[in-house]
C-alpha atoms as a PDB file:
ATOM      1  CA  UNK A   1      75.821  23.014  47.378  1.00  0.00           C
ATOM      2  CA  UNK A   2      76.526  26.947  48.530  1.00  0.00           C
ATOM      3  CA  UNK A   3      77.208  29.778  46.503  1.00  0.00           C
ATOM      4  CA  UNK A   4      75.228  30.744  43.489  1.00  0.00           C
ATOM      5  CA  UNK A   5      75.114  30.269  40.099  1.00  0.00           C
ATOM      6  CA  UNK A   6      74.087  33.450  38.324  1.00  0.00           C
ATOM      7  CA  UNK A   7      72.535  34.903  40.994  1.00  0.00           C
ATOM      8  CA  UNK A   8      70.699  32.063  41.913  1.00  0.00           C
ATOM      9  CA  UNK A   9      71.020  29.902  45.191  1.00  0.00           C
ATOM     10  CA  UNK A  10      72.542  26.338  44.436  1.00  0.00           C
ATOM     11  CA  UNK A  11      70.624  24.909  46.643  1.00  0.00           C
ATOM     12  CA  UNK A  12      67.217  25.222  44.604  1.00  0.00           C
ATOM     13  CA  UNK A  13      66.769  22.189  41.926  1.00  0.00           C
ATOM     14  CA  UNK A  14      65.212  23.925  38.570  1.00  0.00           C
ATOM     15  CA  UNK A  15      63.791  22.295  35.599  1.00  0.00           C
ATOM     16  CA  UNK A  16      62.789  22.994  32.041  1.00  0.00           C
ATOM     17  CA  UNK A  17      61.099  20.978  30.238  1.00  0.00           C
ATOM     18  CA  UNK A  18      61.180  21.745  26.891  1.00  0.00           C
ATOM     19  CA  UNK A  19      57.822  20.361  24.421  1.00  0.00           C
ATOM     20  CA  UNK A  20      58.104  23.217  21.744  1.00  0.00           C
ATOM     21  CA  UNK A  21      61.176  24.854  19.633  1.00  0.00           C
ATOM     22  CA  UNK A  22      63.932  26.614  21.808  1.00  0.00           C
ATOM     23  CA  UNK A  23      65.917  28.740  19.476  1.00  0.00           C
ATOM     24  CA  UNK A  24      68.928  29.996  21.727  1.00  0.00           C
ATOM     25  CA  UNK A  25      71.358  32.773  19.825  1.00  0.00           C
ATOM     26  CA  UNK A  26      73.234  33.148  22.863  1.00  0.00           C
ATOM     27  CA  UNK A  27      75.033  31.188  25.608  1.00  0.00           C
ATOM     28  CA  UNK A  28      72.866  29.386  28.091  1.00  0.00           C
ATOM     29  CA  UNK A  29      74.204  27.725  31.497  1.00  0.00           C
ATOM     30  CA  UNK A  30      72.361  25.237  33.899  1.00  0.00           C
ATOM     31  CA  UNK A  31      73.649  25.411  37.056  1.00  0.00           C
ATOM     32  CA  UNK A  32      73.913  23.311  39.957  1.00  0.00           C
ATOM     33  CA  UNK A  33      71.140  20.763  40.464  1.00  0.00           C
ATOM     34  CA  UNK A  34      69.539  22.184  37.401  1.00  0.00           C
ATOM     35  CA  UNK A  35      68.037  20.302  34.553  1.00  0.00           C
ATOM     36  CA  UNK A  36      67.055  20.457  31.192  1.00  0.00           C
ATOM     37  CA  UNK A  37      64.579  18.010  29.753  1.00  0.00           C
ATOM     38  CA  UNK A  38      64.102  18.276  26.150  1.00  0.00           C
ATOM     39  CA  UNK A  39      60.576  16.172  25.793  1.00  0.00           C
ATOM     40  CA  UNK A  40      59.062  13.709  22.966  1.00  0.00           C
ATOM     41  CA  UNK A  41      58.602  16.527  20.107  1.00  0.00           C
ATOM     42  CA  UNK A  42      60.541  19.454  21.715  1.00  0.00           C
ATOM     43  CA  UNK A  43      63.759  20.405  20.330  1.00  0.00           C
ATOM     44  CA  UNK A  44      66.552  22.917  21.320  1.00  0.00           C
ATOM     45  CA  UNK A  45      68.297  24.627  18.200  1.00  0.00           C
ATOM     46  CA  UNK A  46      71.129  25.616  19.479  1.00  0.00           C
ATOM     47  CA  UNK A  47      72.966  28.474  16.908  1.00  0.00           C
ATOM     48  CA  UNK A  48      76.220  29.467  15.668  1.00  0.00           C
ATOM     49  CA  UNK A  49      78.416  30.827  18.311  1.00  0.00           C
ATOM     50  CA  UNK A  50      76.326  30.184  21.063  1.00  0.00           C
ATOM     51  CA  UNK A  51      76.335  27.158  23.646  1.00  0.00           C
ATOM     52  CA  UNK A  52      74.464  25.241  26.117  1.00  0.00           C
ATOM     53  CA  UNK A  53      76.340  24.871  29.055  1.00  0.00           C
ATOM     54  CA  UNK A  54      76.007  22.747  31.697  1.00  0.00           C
ATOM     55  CA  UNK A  55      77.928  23.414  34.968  1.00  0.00           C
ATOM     56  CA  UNK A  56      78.547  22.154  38.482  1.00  0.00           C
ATOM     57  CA  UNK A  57      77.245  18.720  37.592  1.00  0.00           C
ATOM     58  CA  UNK A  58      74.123  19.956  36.607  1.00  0.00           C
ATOM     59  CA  UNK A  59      71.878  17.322  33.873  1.00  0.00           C
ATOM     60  CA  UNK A  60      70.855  17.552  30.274  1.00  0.00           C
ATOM     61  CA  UNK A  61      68.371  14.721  29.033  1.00  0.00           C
ATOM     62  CA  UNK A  62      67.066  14.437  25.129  1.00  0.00           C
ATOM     63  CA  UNK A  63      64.096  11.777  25.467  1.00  0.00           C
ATOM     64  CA  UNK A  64      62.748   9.805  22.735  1.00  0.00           C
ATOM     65  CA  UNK A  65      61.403  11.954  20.530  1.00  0.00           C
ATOM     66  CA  UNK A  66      63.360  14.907  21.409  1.00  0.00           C
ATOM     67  CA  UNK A  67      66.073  16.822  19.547  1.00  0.00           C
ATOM     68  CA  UNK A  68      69.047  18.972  20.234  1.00  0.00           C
ATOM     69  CA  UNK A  69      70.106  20.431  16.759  1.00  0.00           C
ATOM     70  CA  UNK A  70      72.042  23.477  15.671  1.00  0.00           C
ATOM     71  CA  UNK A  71      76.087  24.385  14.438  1.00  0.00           C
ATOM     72  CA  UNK A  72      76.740  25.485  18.174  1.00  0.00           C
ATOM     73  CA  UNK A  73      78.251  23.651  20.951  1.00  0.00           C
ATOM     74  CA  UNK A  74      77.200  21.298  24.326  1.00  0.00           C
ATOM     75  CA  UNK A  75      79.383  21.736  27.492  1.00  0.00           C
ATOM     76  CA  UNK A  76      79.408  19.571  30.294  1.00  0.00           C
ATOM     77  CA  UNK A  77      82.188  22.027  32.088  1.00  0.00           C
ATOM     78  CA  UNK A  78      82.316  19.673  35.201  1.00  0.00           C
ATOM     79  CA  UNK A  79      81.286  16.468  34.296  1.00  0.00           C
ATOM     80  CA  UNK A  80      77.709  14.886  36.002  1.00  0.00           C
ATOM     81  CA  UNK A  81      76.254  13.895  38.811  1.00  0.00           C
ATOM     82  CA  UNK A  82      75.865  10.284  39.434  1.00  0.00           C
ATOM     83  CA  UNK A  83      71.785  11.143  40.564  1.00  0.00           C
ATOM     84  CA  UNK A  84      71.599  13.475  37.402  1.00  0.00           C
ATOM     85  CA  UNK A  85      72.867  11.026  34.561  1.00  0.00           C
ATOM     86  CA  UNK A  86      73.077  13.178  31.432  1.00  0.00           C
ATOM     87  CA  UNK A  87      71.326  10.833  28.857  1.00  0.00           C
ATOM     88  CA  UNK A  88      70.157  10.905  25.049  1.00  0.00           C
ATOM     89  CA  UNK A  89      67.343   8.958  23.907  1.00  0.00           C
ATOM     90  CA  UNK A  90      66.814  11.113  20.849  1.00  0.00           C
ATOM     91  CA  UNK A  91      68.553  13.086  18.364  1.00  0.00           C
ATOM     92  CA  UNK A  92      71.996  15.557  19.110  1.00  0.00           C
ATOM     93  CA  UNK A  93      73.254  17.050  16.275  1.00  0.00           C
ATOM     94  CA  UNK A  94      75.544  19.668  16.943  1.00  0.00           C
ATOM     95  CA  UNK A  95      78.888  21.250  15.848  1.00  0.00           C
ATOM     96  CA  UNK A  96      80.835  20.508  18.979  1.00  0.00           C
ATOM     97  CA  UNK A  97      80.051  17.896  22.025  1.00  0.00           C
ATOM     98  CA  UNK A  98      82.136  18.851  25.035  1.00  0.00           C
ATOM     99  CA  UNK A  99      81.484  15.837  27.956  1.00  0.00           C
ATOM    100  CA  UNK A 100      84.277  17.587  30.300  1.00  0.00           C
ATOM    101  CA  UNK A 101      85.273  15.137  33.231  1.00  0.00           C
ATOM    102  CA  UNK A 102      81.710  13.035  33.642  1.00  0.00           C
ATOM    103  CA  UNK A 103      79.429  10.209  32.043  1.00  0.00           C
ATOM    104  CA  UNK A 104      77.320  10.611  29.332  1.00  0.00           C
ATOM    105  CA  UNK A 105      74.564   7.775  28.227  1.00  0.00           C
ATOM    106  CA  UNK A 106      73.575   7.698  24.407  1.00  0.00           C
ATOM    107  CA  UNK A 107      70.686   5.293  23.804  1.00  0.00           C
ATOM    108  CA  UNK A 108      69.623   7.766  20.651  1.00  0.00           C
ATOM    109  CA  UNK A 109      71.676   9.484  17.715  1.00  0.00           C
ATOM    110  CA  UNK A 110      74.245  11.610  18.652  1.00  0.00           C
ATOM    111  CA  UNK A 111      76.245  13.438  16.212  1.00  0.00           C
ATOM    112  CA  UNK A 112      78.926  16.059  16.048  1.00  0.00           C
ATOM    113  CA  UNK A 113      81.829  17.766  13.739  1.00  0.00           C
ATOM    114  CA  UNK A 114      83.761  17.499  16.942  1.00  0.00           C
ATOM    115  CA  UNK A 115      83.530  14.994  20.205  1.00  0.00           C
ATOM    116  CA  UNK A 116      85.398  16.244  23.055  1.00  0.00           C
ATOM    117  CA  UNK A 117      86.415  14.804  26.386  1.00  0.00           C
ATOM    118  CA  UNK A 118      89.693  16.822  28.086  1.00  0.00           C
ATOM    119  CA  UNK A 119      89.064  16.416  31.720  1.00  0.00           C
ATOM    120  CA  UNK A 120      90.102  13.142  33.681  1.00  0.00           C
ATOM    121  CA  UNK A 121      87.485  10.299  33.332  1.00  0.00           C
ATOM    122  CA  UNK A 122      85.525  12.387  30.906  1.00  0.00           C
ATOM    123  CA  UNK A 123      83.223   8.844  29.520  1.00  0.00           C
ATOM    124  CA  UNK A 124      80.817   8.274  26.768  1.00  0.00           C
ATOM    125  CA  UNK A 125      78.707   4.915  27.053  1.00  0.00           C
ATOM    126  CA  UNK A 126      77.464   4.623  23.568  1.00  0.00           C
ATOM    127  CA  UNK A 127      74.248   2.059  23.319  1.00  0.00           C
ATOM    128  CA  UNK A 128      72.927   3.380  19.986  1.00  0.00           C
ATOM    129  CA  UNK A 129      74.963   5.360  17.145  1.00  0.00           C
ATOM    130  CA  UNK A 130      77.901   7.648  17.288  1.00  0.00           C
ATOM    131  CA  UNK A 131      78.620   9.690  14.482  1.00  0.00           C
ATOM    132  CA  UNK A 132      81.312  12.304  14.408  1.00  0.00           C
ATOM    133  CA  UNK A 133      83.844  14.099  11.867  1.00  0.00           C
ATOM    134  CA  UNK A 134      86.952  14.550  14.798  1.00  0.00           C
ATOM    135  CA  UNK A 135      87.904  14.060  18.522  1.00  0.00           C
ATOM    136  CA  UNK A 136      89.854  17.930  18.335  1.00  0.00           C
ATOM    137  CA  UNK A 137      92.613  16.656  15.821  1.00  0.00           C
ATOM    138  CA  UNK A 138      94.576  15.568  18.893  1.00  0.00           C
ATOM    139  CA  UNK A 139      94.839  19.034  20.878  1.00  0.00           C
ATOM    140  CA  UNK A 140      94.440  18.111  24.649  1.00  0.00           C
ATOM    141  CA  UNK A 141      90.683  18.686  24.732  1.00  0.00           C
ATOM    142  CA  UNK A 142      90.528  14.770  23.565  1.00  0.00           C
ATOM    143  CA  UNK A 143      93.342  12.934  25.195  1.00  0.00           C
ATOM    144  CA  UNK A 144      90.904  11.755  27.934  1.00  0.00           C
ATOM    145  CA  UNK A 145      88.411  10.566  26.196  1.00  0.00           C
ATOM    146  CA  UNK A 146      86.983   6.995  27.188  1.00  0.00           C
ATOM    147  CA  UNK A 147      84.967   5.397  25.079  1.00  0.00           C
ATOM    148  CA  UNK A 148      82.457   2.370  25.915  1.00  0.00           C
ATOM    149  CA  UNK A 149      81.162   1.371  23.095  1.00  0.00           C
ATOM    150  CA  UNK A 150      78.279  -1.104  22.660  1.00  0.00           C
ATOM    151  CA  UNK A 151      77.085  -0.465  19.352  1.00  0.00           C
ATOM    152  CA  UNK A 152      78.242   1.867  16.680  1.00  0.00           C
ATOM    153  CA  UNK A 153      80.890   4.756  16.805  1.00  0.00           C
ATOM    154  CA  UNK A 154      81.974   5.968  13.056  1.00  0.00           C
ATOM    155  CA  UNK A 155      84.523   8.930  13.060  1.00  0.00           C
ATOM    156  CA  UNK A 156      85.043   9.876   9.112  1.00  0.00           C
ATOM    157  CA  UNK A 157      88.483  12.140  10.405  1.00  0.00           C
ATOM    158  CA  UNK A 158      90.818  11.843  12.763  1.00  0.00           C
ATOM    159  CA  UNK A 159      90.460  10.568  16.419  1.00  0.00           C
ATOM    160  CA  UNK A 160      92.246  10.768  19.726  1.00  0.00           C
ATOM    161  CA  UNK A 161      90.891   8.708  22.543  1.00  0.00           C
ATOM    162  CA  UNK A 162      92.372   7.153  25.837  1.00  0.00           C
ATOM    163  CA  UNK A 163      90.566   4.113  26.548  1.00  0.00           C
ATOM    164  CA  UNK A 164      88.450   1.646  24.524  1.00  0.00           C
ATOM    165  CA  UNK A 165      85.766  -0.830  25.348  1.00  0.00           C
ATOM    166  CA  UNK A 166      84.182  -2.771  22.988  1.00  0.00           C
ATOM    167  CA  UNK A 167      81.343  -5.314  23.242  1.00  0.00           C
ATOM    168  CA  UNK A 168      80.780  -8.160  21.036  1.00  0.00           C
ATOM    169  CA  UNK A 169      79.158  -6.545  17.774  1.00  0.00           C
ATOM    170  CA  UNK A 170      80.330  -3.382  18.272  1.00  0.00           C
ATOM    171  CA  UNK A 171      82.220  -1.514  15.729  1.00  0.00           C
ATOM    172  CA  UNK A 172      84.717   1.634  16.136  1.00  0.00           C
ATOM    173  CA  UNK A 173      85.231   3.143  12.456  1.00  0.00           C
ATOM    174  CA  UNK A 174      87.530   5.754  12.013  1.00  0.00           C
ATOM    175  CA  UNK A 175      88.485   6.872   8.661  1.00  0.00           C
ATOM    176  CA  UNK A 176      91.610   8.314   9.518  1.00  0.00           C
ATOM    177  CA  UNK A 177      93.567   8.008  11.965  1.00  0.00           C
ATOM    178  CA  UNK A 178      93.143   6.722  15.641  1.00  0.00           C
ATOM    179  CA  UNK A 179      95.500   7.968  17.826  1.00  0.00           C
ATOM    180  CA  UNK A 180      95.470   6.268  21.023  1.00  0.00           C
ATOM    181  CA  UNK A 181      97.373   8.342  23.928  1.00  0.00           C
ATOM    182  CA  UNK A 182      96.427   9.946  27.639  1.00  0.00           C
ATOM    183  CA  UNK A 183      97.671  12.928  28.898  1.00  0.00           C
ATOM    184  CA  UNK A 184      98.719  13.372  32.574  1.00  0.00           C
ATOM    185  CA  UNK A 185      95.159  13.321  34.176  1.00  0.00           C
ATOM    186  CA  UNK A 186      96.613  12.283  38.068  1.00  0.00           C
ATOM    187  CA  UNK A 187      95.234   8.757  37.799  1.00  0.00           C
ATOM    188  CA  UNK A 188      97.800   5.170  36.785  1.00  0.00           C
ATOM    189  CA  UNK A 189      95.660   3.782  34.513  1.00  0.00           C
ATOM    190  CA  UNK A 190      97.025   2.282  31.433  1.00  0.00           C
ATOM    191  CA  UNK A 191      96.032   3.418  28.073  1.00  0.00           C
ATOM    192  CA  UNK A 192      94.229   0.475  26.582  1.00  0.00           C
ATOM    193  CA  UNK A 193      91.854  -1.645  24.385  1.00  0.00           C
ATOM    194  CA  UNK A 194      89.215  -3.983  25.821  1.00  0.00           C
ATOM    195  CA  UNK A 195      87.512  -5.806  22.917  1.00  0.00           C
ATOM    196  CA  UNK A 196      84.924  -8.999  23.205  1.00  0.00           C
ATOM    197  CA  UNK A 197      84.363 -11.451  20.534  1.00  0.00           C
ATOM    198  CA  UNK A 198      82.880 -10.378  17.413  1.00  0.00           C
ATOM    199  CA  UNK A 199      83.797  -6.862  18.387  1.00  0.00           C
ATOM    200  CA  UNK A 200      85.294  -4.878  15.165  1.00  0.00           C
ATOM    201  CA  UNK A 201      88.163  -1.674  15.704  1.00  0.00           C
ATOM    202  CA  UNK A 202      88.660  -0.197  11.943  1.00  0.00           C
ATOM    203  CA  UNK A 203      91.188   2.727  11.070  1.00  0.00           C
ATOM    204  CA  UNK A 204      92.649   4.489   8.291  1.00  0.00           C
ATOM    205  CA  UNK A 205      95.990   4.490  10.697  1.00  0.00           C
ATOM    206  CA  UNK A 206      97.093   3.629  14.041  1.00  0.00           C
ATOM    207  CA  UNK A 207      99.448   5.698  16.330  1.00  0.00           C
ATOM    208  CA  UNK A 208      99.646   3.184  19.291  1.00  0.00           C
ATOM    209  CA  UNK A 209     101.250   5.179  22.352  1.00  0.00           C
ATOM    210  CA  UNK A 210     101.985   2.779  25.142  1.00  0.00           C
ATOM    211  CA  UNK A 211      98.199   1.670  25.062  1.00  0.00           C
ATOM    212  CA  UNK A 212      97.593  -2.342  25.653  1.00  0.00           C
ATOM    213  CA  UNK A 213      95.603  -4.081  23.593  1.00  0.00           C
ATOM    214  CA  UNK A 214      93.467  -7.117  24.833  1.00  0.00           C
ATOM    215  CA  UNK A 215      90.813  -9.489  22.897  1.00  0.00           C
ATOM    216  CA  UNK A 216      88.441 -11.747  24.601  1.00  0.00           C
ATOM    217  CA  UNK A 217      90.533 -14.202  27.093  1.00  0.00           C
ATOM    218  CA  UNK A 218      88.344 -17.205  25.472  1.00  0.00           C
ATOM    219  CA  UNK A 219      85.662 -18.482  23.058  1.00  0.00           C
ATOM    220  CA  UNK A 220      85.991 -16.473  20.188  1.00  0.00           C
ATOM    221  CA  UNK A 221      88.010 -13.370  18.231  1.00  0.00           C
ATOM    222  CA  UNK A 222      87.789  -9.595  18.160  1.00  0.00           C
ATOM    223  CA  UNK A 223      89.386  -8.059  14.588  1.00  0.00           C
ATOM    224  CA  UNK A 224      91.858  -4.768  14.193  1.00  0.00           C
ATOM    225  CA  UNK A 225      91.882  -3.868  10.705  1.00  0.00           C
ATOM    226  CA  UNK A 226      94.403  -1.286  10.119  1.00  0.00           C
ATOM    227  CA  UNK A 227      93.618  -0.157   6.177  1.00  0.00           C
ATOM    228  CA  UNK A 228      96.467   1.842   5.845  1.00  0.00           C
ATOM    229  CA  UNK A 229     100.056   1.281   8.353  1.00  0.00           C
ATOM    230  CA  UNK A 230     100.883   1.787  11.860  1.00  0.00           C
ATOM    231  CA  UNK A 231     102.319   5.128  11.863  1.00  0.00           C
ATOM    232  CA  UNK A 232     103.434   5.005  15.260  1.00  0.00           C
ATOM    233  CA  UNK A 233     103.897   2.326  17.957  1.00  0.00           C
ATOM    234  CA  UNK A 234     105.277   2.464  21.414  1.00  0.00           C
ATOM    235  CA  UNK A 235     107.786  -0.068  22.599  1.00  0.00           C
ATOM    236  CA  UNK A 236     106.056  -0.716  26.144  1.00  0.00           C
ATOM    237  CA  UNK A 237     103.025  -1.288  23.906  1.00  0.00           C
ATOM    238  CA  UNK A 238     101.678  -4.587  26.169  1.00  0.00           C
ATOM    239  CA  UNK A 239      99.539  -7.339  24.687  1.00  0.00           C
ATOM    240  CA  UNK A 240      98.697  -7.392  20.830  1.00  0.00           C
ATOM    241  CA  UNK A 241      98.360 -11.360  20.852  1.00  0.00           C
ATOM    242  CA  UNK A 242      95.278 -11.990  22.916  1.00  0.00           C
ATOM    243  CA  UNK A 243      92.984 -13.639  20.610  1.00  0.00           C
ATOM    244  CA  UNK A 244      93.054 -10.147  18.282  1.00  0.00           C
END
């Protein structure tokens, strides 16, 4: 891709590969084509105020083994590349997870004090564990946030999402309450629910803005279990009946 990115030519791939402790105090970008690799028994503390940014689609993989750790924040400012998947197979723990407008695989532990997803088609495929305290507390850094969810996703404050797939056995928790509501993000896509049977949606409260709801068409039941009320609930809300 031309220009540069901090001097340096975008058309050169770069790689770290981290194997020890990376203790970064201050901000850190990847730029185009570049990568980050954080190995089987490295780890990248990332500190208070600072962040680890990755721009222009460029990839950030924790392996099995590996750790990301620290009260900063991880920004994906323009989503991924489809040939440089983003991907954790280890342990992110870190106060604020930014996936800005791309995919991001977690096959490990992820967890954050706040998930964030504002750009259009900003998606989190969750095959492991999820654990977070907000989505933003509904500011527009959330309201596209798709979620495809194929294990477990706990959220023990309040969360804002767009979309929501879930497989059977999977759980969404949220302790408070799930807001469900896009901004304008250029596309026609619904708001909505996709759940299979067996799979589990749990909140404190619901506020339901014009997003559809849909079970599995046949052979079994997915479960809402609102603990507290509906707080909200759009009158073009769709389908609440389908075997839900």
């Amino acid at each position: 891709k031309p220009g540069l990115t901090n001097g340096v030519e975008n058309g050169y791939a770069r790689t770290v590969v981290v194997t020890g402790k990376w203790n970064l105090t201050n901000n850190q970008i990847v730029g185009a084509l570049g990568r980050i690799i954080v190995a089987s028994g490295g780890e990248i503390v990332v500190g208070d105020g600072a962040t680890l940014s990755s721009v222009n689609e460029a990839q950030i993989v924790v392996l099995p083994g590996g750790k990301i750790s620290g009260n900063g924040s991880i920004v994906f400012t323009n989503g991924t590349d489809q040939n440089l998947i983003s991907y954790n197979g280890g342990e992110i723990n870190v106060g604020t997870f930014n996936n800005n407008g791309g995919d991001f695989y977690n096959y490990g532990t992820l967890k954050a004090t706040s998930l964030l997803g504002g750009a259009g088609n900003s998606r989190y495929y969750n095959h492991s564990l999820i654990s977070i305290q907000n989505t933003g507390e509904y500011d527009s850094s959330s309201s596209n946030t798709r979620v495809y969810n194929a294990c477990q996703f706990y959220c023990s404050g309040n969360m804002r999402i767009r979309n929501y797939e879930g497989v059977q056995g999977s759980s969404l928790i949220c302790d408070g309450q799930l807001m469900l509501s896009c901004s304008m993000d250029g596309t026609s896509t619904k708001d909505y629910v996709g759940l299979a049977a067996g799979a589990l949606v749990q909140c404190g409260t619901l506020y339901n803005n014009n997003a559809i709801w849909r079970g599995p068409a046949s052979g079994g039941y997915a479960v809402l279990d609102v603990r507290d009320s509906i707080v909200f609930i759009n009158n073009n809300i769709g389908d609440f009946s389908q075997n839900l």
